[in-house]
PDB file of N, CA and C in Angstrom:
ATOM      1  N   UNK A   1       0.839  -1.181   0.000  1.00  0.00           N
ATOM      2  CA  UNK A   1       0.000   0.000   0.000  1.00  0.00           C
ATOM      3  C   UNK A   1       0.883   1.243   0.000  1.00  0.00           C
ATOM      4  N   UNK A   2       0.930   1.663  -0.968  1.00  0.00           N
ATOM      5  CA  UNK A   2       2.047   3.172  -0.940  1.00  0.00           C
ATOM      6  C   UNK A   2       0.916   4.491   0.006  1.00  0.00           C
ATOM      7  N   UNK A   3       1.694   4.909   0.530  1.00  0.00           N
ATOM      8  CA  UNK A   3       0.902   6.003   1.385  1.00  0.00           C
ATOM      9  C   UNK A   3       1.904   7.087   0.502  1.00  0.00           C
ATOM     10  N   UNK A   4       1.317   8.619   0.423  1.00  0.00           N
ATOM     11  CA  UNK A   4       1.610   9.605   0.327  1.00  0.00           C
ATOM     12  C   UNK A   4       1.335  10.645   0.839  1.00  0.00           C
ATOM     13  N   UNK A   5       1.960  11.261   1.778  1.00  0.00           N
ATOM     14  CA  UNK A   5       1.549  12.798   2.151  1.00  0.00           C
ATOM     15  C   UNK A   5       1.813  14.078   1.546  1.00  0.00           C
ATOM     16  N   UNK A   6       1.087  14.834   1.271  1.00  0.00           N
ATOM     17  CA  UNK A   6       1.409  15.948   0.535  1.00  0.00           C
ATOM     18  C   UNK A   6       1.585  17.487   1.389  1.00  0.00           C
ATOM     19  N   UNK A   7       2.544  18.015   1.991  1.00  0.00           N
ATOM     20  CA  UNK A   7       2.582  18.803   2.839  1.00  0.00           C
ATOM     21  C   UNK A   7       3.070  19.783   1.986  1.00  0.00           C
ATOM     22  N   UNK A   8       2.055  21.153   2.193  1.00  0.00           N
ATOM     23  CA  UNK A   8       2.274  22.484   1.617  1.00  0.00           C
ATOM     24  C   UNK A   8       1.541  23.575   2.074  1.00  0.00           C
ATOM     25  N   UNK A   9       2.120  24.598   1.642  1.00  0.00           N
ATOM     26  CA  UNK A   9       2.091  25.892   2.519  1.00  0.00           C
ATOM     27  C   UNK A   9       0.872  26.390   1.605  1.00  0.00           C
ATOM     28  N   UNK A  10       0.341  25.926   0.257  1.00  0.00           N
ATOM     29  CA  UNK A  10      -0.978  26.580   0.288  1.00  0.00           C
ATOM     30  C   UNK A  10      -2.165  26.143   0.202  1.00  0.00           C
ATOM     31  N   UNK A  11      -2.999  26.349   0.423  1.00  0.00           N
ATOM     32  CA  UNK A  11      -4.497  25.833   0.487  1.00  0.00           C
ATOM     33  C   UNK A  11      -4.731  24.920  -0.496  1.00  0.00           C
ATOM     34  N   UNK A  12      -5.606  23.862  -0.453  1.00  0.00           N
ATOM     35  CA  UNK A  12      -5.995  23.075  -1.485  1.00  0.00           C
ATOM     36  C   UNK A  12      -7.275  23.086  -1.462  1.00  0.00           C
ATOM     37  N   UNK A  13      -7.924  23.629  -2.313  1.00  0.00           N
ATOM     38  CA  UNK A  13      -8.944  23.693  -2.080  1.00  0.00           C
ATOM     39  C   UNK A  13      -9.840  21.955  -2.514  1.00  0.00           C
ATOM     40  N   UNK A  14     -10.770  21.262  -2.360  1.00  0.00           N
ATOM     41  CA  UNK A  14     -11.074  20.164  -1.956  1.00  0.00           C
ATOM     42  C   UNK A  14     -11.751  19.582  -3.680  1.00  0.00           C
ATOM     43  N   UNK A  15     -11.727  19.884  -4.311  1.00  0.00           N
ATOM     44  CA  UNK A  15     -11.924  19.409  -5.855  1.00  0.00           C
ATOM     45  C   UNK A  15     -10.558  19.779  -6.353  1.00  0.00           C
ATOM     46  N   UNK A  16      -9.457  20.509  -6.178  1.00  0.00           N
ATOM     47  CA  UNK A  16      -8.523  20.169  -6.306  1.00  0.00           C
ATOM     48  C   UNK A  16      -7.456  19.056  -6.137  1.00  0.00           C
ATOM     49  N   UNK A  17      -8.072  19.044  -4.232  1.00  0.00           N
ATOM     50  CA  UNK A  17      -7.387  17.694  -3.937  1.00  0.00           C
ATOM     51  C   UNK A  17      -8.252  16.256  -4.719  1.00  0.00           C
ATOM     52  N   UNK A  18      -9.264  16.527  -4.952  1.00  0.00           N
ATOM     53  CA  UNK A  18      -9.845  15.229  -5.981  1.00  0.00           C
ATOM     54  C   UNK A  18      -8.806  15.368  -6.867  1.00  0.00           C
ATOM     55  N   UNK A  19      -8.458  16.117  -7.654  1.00  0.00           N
ATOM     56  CA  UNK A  19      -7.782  16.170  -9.255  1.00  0.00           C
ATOM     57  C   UNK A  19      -6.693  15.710  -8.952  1.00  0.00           C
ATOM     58  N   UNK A  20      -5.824  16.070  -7.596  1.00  0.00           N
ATOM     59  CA  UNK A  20      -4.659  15.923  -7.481  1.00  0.00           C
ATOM     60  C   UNK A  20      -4.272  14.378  -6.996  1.00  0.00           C
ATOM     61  N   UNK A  21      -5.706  13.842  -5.809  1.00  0.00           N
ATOM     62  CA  UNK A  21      -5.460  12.231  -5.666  1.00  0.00           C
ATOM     63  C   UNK A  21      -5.706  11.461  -6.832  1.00  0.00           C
ATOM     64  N   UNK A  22      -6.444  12.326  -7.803  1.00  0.00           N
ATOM     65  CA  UNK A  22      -6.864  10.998  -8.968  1.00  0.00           C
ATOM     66  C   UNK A  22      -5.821  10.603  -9.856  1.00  0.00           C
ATOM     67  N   UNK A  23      -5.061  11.761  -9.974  1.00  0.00           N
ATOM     68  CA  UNK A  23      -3.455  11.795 -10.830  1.00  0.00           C
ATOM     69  C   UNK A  23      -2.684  11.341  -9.973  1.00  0.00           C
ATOM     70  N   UNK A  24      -2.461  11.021  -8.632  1.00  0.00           N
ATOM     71  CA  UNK A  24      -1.645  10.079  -7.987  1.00  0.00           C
ATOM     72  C   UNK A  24      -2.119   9.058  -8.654  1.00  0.00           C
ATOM     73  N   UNK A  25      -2.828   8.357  -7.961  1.00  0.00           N
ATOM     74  CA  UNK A  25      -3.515   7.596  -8.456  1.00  0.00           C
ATOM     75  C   UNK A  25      -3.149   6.719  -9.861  1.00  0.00           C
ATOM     76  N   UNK A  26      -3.622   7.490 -10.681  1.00  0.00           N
ATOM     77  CA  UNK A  26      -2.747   7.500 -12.060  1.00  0.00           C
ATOM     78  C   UNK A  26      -1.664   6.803 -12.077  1.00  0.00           C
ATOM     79  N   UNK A  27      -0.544   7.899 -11.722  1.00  0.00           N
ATOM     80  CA  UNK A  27       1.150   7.594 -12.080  1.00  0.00           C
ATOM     81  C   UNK A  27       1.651   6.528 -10.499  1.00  0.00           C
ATOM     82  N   UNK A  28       1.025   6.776  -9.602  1.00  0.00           N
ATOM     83  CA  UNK A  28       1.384   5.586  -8.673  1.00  0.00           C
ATOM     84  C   UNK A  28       1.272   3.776  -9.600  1.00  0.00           C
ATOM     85  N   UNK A  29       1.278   3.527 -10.840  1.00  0.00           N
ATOM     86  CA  UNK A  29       0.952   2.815 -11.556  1.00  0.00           C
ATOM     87  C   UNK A  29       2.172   2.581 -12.291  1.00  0.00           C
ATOM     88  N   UNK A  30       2.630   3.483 -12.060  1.00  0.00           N
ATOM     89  CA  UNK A  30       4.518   3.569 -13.155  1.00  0.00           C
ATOM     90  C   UNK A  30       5.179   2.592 -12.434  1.00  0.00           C
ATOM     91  N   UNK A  31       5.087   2.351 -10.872  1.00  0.00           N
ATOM     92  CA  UNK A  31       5.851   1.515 -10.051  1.00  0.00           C
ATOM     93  C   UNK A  31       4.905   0.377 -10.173  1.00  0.00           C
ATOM     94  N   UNK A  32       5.676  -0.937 -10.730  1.00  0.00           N
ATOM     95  CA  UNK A  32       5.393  -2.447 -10.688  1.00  0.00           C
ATOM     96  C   UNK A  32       4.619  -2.944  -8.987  1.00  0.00           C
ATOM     97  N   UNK A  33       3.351  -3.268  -9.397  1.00  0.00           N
ATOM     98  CA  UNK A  33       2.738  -3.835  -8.157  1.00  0.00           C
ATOM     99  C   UNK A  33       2.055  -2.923  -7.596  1.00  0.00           C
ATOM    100  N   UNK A  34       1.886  -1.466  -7.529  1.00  0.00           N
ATOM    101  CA  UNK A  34       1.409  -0.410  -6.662  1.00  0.00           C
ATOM    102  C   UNK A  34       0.174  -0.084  -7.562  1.00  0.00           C
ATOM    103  N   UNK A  35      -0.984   0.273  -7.108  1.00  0.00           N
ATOM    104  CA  UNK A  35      -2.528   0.428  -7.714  1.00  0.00           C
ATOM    105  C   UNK A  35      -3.276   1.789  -6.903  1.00  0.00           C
ATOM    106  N   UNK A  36      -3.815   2.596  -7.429  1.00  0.00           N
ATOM    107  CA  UNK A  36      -4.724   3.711  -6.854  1.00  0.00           C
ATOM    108  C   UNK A  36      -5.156   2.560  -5.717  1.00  0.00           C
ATOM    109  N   UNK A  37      -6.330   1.317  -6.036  1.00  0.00           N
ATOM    110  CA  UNK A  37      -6.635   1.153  -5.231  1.00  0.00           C
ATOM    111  C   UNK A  37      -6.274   0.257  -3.560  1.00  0.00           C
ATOM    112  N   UNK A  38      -4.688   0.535  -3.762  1.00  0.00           N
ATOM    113  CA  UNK A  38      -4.129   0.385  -2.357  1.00  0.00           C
ATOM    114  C   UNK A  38      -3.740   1.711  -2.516  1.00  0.00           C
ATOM    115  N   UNK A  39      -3.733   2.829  -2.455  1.00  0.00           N
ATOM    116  CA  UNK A  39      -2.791   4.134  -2.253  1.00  0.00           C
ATOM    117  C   UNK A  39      -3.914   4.656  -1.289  1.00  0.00           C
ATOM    118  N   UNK A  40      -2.858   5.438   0.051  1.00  0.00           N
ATOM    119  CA  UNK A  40      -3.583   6.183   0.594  1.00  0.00           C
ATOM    120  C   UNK A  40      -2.628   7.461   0.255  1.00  0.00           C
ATOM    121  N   UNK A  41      -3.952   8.718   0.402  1.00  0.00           N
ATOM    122  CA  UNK A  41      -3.055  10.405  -0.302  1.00  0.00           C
ATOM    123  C   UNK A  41      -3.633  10.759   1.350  1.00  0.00           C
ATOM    124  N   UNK A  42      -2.334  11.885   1.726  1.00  0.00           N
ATOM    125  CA  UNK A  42      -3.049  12.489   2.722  1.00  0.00           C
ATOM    126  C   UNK A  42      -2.693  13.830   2.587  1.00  0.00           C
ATOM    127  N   UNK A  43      -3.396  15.125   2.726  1.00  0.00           N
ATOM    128  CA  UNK A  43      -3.091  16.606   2.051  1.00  0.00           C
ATOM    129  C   UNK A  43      -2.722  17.011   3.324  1.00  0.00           C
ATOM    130  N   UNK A  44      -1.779  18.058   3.873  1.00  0.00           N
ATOM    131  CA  UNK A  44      -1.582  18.671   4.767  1.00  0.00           C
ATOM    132  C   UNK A  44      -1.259  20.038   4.226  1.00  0.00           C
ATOM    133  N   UNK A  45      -2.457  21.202   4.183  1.00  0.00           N
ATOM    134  CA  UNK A  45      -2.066  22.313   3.235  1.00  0.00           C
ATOM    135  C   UNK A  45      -1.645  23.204   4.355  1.00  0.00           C
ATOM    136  N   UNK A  46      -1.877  24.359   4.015  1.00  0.00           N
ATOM    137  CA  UNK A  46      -1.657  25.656   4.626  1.00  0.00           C
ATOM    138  C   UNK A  46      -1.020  25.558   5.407  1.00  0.00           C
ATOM    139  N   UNK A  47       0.349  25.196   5.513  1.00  0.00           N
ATOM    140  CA  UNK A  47       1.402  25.083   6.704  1.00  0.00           C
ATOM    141  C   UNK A  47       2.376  26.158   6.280  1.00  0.00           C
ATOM    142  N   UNK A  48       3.114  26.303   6.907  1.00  0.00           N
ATOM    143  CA  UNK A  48       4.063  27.578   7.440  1.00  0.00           C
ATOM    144  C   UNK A  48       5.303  26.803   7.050  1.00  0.00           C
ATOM    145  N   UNK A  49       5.849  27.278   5.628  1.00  0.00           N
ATOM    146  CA  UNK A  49       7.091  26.404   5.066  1.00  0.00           C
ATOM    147  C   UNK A  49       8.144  27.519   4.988  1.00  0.00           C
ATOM    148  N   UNK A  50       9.570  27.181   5.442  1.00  0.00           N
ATOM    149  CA  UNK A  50      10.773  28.003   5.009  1.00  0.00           C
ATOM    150  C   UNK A  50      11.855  27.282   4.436  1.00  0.00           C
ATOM    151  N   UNK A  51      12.178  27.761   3.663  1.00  0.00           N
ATOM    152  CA  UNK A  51      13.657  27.110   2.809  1.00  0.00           C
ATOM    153  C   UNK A  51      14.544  28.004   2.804  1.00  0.00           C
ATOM    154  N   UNK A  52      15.785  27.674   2.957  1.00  0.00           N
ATOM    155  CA  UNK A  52      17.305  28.677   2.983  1.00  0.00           C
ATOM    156  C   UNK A  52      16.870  29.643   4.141  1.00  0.00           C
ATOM    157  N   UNK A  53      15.978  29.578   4.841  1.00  0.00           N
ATOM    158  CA  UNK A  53      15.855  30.897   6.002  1.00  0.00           C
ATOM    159  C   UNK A  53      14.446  31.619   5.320  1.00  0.00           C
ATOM    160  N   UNK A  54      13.905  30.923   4.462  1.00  0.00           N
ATOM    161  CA  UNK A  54      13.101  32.360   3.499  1.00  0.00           C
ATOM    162  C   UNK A  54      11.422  31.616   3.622  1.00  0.00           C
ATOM    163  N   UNK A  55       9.944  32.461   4.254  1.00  0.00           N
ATOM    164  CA  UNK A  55       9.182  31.777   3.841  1.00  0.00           C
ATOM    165  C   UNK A  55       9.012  31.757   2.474  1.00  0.00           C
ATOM    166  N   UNK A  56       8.641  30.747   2.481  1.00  0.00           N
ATOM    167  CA  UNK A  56       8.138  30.393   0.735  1.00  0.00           C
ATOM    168  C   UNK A  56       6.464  29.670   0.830  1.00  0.00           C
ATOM    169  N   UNK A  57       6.504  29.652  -0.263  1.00  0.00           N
ATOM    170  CA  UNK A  57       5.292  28.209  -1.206  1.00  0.00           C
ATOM    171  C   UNK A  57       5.696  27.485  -1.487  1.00  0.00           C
ATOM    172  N   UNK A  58       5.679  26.344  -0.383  1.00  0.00           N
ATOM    173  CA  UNK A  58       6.461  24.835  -0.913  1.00  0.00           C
ATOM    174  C   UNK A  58       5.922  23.919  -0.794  1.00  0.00           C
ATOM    175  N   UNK A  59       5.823  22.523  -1.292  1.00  0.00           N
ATOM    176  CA  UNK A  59       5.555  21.287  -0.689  1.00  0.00           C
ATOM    177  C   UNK A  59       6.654  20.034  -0.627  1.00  0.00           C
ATOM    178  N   UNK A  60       6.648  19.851   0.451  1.00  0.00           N
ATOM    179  CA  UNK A  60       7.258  18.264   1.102  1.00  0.00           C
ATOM    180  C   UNK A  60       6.292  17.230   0.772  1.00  0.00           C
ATOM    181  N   UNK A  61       7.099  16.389  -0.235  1.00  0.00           N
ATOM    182  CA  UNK A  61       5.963  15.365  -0.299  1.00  0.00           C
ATOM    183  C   UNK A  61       6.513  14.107  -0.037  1.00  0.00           C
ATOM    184  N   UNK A  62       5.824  13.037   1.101  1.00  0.00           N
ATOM    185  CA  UNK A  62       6.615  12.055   1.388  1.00  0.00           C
ATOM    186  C   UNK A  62       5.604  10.265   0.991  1.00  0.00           C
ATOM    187  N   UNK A  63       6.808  10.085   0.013  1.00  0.00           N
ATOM    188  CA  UNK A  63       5.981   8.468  -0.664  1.00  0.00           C
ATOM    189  C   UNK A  63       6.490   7.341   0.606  1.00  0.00           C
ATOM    190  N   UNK A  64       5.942   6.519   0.979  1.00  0.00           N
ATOM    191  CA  UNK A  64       6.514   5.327   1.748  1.00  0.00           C
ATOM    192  C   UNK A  64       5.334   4.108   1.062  1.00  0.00           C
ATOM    193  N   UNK A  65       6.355   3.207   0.607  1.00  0.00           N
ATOM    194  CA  UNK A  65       6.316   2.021  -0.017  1.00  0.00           C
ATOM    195  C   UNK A  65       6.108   0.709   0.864  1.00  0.00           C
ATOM    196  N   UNK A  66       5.239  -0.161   0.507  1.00  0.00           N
ATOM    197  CA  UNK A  66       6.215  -1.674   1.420  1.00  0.00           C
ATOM    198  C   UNK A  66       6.605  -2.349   0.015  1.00  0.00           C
ATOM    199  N   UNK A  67       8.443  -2.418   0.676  1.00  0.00           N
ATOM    200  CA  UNK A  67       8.713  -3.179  -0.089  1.00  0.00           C
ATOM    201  C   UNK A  67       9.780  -2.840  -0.959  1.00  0.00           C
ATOM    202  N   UNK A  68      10.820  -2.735  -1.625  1.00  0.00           N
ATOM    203  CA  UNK A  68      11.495  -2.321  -2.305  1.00  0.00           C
ATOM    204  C   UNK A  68      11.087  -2.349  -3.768  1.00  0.00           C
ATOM    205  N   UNK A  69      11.137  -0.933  -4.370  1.00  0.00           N
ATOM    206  CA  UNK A  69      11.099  -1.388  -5.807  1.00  0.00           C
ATOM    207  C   UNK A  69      11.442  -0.595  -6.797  1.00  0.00           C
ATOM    208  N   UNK A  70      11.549  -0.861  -7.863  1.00  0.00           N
ATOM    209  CA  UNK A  70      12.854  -0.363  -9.149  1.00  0.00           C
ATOM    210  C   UNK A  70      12.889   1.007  -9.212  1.00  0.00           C
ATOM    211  N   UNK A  71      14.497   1.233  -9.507  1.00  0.00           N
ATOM    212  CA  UNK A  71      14.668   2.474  -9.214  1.00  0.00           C
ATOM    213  C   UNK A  71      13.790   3.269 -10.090  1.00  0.00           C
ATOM    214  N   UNK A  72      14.189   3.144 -11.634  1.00  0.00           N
ATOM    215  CA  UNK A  72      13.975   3.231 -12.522  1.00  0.00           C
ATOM    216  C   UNK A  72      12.551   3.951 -12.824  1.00  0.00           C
ATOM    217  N   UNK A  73      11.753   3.492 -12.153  1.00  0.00           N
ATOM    218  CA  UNK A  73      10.290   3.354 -11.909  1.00  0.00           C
ATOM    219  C   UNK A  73       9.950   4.375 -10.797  1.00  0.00           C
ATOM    220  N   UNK A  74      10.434   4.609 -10.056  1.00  0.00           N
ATOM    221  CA  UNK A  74      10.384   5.186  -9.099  1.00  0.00           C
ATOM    222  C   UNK A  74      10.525   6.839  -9.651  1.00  0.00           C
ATOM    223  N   UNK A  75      11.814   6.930 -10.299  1.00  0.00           N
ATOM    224  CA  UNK A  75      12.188   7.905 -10.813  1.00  0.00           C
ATOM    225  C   UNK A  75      11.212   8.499 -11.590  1.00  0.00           C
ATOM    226  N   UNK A  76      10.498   8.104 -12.352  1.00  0.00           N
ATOM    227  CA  UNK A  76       9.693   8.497 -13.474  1.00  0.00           C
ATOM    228  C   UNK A  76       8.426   8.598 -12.452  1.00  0.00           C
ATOM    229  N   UNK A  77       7.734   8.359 -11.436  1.00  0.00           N
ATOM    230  CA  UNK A  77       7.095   8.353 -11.030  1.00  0.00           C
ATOM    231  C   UNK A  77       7.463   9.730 -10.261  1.00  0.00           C
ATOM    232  N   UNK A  78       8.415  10.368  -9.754  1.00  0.00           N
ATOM    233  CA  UNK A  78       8.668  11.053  -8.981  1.00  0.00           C
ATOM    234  C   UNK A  78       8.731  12.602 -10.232  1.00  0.00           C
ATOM    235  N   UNK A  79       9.459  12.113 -11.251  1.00  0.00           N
ATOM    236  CA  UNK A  79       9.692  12.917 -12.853  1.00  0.00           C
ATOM    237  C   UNK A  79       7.869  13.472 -13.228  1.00  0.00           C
ATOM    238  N   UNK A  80       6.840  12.769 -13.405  1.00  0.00           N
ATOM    239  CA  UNK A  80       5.520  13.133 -13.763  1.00  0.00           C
ATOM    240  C   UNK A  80       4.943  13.977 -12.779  1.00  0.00           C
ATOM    241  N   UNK A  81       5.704  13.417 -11.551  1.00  0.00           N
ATOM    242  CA  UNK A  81       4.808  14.122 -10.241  1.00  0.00           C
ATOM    243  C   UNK A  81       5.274  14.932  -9.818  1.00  0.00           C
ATOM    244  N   UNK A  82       6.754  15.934 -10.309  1.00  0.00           N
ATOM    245  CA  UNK A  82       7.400  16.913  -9.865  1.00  0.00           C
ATOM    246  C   UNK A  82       6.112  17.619 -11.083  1.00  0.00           C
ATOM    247  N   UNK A  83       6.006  17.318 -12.656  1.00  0.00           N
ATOM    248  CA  UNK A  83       5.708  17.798 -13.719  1.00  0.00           C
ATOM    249  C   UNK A  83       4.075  18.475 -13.280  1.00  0.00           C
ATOM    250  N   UNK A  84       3.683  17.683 -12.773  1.00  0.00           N
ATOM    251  CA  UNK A  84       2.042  17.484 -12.481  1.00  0.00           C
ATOM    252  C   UNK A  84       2.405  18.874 -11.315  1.00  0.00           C
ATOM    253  N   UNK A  85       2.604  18.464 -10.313  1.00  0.00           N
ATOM    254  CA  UNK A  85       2.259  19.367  -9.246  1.00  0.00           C
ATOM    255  C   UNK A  85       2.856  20.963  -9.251  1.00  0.00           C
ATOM    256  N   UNK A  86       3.961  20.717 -10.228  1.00  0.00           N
ATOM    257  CA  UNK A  86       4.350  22.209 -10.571  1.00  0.00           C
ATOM    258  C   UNK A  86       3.330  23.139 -11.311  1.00  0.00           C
ATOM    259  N   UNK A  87       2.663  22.537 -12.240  1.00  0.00           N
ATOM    260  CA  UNK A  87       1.657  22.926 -13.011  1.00  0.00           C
ATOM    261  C   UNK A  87       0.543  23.379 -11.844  1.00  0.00           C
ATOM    262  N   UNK A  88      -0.035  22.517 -11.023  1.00  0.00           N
ATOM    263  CA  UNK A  88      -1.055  22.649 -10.437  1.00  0.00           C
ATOM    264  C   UNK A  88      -1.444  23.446  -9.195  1.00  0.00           C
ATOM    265  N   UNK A  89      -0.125  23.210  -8.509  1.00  0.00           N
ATOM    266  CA  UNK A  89       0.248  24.203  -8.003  1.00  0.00           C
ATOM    267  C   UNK A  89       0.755  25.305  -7.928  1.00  0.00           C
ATOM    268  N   UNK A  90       1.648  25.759  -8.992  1.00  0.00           N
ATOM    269  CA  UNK A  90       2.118  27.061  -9.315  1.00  0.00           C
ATOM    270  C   UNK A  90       3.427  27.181  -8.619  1.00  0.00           C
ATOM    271  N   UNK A  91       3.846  26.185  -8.318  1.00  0.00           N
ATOM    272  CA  UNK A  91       5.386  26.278  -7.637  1.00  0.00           C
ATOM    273  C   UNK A  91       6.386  25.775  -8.714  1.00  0.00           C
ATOM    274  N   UNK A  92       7.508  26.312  -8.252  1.00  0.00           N
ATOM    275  CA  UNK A  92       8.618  25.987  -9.145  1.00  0.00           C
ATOM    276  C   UNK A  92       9.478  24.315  -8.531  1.00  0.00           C
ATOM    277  N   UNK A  93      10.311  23.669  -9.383  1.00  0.00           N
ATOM    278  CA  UNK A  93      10.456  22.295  -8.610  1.00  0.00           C
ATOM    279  C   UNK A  93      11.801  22.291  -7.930  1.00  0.00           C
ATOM    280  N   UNK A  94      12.656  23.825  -7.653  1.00  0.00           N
ATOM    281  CA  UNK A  94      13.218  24.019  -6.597  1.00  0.00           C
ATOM    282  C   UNK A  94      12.324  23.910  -4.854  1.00  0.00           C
ATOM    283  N   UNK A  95      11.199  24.536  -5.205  1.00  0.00           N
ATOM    284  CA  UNK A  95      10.403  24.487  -4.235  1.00  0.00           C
ATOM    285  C   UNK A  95       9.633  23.156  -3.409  1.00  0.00           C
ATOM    286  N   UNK A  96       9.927  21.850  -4.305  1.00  0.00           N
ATOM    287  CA  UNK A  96       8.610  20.751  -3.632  1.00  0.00           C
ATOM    288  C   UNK A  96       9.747  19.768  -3.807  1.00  0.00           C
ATOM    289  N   UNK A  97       9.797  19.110  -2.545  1.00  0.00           N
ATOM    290  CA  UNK A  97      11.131  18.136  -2.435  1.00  0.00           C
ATOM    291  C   UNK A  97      10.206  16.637  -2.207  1.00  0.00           C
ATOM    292  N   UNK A  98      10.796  15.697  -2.254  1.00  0.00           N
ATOM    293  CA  UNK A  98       9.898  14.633  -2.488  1.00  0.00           C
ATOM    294  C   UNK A  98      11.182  13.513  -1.603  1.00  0.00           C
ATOM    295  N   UNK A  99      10.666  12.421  -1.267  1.00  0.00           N
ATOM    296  CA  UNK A  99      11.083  11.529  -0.380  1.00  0.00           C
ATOM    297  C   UNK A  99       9.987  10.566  -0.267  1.00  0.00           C
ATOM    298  N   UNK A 100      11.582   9.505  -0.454  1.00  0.00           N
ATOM    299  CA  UNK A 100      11.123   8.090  -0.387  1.00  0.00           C
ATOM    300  C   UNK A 100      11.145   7.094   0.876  1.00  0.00           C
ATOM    301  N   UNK A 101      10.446   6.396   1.241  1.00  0.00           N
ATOM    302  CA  UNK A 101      10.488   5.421   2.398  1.00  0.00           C
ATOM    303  C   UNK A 101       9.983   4.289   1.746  1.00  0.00           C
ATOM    304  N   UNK A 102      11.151   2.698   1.992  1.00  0.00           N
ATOM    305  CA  UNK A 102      10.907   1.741   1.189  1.00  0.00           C
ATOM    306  C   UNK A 102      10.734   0.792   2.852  1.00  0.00           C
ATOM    307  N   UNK A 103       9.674   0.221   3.102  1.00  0.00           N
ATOM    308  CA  UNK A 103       9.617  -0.825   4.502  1.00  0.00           C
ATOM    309  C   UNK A 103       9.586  -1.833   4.014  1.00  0.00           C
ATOM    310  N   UNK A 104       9.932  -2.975   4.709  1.00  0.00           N
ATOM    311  CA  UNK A 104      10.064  -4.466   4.907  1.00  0.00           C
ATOM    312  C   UNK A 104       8.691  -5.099   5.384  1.00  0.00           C
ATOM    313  N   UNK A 105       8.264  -4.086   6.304  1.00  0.00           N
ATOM    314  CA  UNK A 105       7.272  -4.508   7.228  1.00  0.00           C
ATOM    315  C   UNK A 105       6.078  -3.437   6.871  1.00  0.00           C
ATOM    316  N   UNK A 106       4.912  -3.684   7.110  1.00  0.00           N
ATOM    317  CA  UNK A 106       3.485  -3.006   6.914  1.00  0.00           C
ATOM    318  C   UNK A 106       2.530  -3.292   7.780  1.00  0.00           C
ATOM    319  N   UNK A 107       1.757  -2.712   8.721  1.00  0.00           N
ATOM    320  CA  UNK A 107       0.556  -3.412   9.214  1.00  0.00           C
ATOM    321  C   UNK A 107      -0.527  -3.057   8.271  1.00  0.00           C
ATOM    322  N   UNK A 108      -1.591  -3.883   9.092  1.00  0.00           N
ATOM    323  CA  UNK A 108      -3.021  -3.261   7.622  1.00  0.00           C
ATOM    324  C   UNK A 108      -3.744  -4.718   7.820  1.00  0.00           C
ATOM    325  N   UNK A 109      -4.822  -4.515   7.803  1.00  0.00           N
ATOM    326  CA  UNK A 109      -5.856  -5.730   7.957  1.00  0.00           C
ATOM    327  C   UNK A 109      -5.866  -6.345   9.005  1.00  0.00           C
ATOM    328  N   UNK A 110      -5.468  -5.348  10.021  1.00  0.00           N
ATOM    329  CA  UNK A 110      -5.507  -6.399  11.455  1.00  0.00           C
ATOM    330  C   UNK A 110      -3.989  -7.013  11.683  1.00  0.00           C
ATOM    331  N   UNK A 111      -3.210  -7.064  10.926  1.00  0.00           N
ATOM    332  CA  UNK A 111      -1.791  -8.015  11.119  1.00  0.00           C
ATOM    333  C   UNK A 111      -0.733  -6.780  11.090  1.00  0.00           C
ATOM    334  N   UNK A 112       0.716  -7.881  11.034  1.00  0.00           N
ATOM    335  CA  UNK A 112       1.884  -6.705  10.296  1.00  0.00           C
ATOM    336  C   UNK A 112       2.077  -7.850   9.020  1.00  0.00           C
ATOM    337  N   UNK A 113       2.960  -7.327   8.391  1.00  0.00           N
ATOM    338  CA  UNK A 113       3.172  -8.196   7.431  1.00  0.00           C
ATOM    339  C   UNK A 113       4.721  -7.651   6.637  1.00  0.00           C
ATOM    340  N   UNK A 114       5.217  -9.114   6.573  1.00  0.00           N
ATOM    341  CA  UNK A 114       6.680  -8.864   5.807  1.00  0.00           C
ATOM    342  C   UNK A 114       7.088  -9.133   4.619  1.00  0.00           C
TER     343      UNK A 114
END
């Protein structure tokens, strides 16, 4: 189940965040095995972001995976979704840093699982 959080300093307004989980959604599909319908999106807008000392308009966006998987794939997944959210958001892709978390382990359905 890939989880994603999307943390940024401006508002999303809530048919946006539809547009924006459905295009996860989407390109979460570039990575072998991963499906919209295991992805959870979680929006964390209007937060108070600084970079180099400076506020800005930014987003931190953090993917965590179970499981290891191709770089390759990953990359291009991260490549559409710098492309996508620059557009949609109006930020530049100095501004929205992205990070990966690959686990071994997952809970979910009542268990953990390895």
């Amino acid at each position: 189940m890939p989880y994603i959080a999307i943390n940024t300093s401006v508002q999303i307004p809530d048919a946006q965040k539809e547009k924006i989980k459905t295009e996860i959604g989407r390109l979460i599909t570039i990575i072998p095995t991963k499906t919209e319908a295991g992805t959870m999106v979680d929006f964390c807008d209007c937060r108070t972001m600084y970079f180099a000392g400076k506020k800005v308009n930014g987003a931190f966006i953090e993917l965590r995976l179970f499981r290891k998987s191709d770089f390759e794939a990953k990359k291009k997944f991260v490549e559409e979704l710098f492309k996508f959210l620059m557009q949609e958001l109006g930020m530049t892709d100095d501004l929205i840093k992205i990070n990966i978390i690959e686990l071994d382990e997952w809970g979910g359905g009542g268990t953990l699982r390895t």
